[in-house]
C-alpha atoms as a PDB file:
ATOM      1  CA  UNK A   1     -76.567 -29.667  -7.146  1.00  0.00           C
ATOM      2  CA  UNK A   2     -76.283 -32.722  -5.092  1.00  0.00           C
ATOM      3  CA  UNK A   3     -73.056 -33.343  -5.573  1.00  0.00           C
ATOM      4  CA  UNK A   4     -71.908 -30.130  -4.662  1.00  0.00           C
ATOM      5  CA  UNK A   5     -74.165 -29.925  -1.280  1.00  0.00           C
ATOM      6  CA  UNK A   6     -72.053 -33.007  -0.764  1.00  0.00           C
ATOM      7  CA  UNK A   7     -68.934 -31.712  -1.402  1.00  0.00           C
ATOM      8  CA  UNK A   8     -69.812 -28.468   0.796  1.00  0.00           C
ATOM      9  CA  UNK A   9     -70.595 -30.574   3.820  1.00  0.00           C
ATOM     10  CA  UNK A  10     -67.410 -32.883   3.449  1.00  0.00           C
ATOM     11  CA  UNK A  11     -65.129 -29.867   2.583  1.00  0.00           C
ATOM     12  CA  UNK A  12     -66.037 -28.066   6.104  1.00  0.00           C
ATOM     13  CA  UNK A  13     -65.471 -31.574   8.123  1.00  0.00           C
ATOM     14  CA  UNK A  14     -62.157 -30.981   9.938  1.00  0.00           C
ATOM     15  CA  UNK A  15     -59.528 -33.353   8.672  1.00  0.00           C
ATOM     16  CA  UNK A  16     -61.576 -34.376   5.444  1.00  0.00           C
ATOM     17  CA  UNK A  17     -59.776 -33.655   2.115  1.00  0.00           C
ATOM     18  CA  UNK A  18     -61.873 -33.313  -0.759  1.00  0.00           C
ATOM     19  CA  UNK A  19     -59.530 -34.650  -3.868  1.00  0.00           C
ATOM     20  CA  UNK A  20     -60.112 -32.399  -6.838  1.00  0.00           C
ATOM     21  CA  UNK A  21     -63.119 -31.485  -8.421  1.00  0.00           C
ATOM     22  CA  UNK A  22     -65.620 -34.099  -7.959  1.00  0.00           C
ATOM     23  CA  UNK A  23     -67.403 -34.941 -11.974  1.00  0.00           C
ATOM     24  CA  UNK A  24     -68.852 -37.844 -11.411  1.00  0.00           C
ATOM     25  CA  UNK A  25     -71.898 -39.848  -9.065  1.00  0.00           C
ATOM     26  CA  UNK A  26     -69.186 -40.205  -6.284  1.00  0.00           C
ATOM     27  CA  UNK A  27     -66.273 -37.929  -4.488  1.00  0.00           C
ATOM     28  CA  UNK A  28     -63.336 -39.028  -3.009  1.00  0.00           C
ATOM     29  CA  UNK A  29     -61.950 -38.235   0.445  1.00  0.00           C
ATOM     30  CA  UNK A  30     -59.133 -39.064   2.338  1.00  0.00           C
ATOM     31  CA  UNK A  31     -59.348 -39.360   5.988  1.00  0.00           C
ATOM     32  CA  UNK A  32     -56.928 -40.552   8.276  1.00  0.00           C
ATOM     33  CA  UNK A  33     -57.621 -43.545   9.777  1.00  0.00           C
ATOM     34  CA  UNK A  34     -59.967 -43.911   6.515  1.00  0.00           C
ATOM     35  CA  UNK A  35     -60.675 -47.659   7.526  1.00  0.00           C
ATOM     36  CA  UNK A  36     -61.571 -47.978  10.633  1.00  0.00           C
ATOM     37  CA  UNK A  37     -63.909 -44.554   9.712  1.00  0.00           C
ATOM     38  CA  UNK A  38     -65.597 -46.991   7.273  1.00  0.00           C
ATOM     39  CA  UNK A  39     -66.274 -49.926   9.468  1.00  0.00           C
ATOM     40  CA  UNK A  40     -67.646 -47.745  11.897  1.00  0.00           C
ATOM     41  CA  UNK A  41     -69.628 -45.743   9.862  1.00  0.00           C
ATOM     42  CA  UNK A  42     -70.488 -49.403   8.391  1.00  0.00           C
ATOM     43  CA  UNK A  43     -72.033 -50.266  12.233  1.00  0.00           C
ATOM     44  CA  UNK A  44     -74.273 -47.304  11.987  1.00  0.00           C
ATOM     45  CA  UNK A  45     -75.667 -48.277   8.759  1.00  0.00           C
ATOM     46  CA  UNK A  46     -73.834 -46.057   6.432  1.00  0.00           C
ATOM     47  CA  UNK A  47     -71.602 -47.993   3.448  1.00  0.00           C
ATOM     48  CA  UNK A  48     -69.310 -46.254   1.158  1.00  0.00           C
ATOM     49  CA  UNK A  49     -66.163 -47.754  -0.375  1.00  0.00           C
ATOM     50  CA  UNK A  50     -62.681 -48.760   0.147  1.00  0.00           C
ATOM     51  CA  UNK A  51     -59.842 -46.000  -1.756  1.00  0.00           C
ATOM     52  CA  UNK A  52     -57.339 -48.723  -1.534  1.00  0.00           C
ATOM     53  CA  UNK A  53     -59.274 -51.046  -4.779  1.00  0.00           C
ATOM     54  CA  UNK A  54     -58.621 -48.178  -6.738  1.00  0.00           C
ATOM     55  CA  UNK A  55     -54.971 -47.883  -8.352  1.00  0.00           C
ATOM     56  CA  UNK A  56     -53.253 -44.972  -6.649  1.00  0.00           C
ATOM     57  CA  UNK A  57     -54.922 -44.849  -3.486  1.00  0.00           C
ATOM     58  CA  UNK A  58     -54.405 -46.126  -0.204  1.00  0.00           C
ATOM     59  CA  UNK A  59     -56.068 -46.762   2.754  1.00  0.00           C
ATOM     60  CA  UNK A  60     -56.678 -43.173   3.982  1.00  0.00           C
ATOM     61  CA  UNK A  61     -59.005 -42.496   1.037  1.00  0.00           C
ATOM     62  CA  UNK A  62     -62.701 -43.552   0.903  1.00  0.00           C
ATOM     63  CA  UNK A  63     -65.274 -43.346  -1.933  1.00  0.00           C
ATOM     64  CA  UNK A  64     -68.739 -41.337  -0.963  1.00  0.00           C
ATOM     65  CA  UNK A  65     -71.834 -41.835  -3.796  1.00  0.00           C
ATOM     66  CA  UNK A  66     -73.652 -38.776  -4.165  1.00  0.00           C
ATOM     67  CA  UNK A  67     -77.172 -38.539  -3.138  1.00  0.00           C
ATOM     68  CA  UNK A  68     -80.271 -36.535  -2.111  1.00  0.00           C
ATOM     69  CA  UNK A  69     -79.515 -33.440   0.456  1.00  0.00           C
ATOM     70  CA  UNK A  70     -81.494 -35.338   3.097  1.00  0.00           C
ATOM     71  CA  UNK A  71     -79.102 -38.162   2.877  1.00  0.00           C
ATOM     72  CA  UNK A  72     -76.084 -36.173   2.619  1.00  0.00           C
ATOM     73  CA  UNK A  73     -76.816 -34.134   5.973  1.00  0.00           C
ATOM     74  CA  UNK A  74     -77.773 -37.361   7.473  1.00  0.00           C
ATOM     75  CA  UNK A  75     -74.384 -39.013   6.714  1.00  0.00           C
ATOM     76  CA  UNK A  76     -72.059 -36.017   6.862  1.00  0.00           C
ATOM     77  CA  UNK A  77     -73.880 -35.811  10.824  1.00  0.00           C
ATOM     78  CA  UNK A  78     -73.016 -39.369  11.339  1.00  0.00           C
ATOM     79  CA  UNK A  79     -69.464 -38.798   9.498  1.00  0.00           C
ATOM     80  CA  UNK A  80     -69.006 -35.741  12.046  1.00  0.00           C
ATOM     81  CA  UNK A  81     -70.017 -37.546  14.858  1.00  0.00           C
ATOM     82  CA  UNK A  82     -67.566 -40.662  14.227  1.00  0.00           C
ATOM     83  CA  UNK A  83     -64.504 -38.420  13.538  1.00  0.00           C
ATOM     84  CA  UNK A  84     -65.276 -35.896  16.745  1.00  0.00           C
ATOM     85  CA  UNK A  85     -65.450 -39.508  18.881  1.00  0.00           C
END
C-alpha cells in the first residue's frame, strides 16, 4: 500500500515518469535534470539515489525507497516544490 501511495503521488508530479510497475522497496523515476533534482533535494534533507550506477540508466533517472505515507507526502511536497522552482 505504501508503495503504491508513492507511486500515486510521483505519477501526478508534472514531468515525473514512473518506469513500469514498481515490485520492489524502491521506484524509479526519471526527471530531467535528475541530478541537480537530487543535490537539491539532498540540501533539504531528502536522499535518494543516483539512476546512472545502475546499468541502463542515465542521469535523468533517480531511485526513490518506499516508505510510510507521512514520509511520502512529505517528500513528494518537497519534490513538488524543487521542480515548480
Amino acid at each position: 500500500a505504501d508503495r503504491e501511495h508513492l507511486v500515486a503521488r510521483l505519477s501526478a508530479l508534472p514531468g515525473v515518469r514512473v518506469a513500469g510497475r514498481p515490485a520492489s522497496a524502491f521506484v524509479l523515476v526519471r526527471i530531467s535534470g535528475a541530478d541537480r533534482i537530487r543535490e537539491l533535494l539532498r540540501a533539504r534533507g531528502w536522499a535518494v539515489r543516483r539512476g546512472d550506477t545502475f546499468p541502463g540508466l542515465g542521469p535523468d533517472w533517480l531511485r526513490i525507497a518506499v516508505r510510510d505515507r507521512a514520509t511520502t507526502d512529505a517528500f513528494t511536497t518537497v519534490l513538488a516544490e524543487i521542480m515548480e522552482a
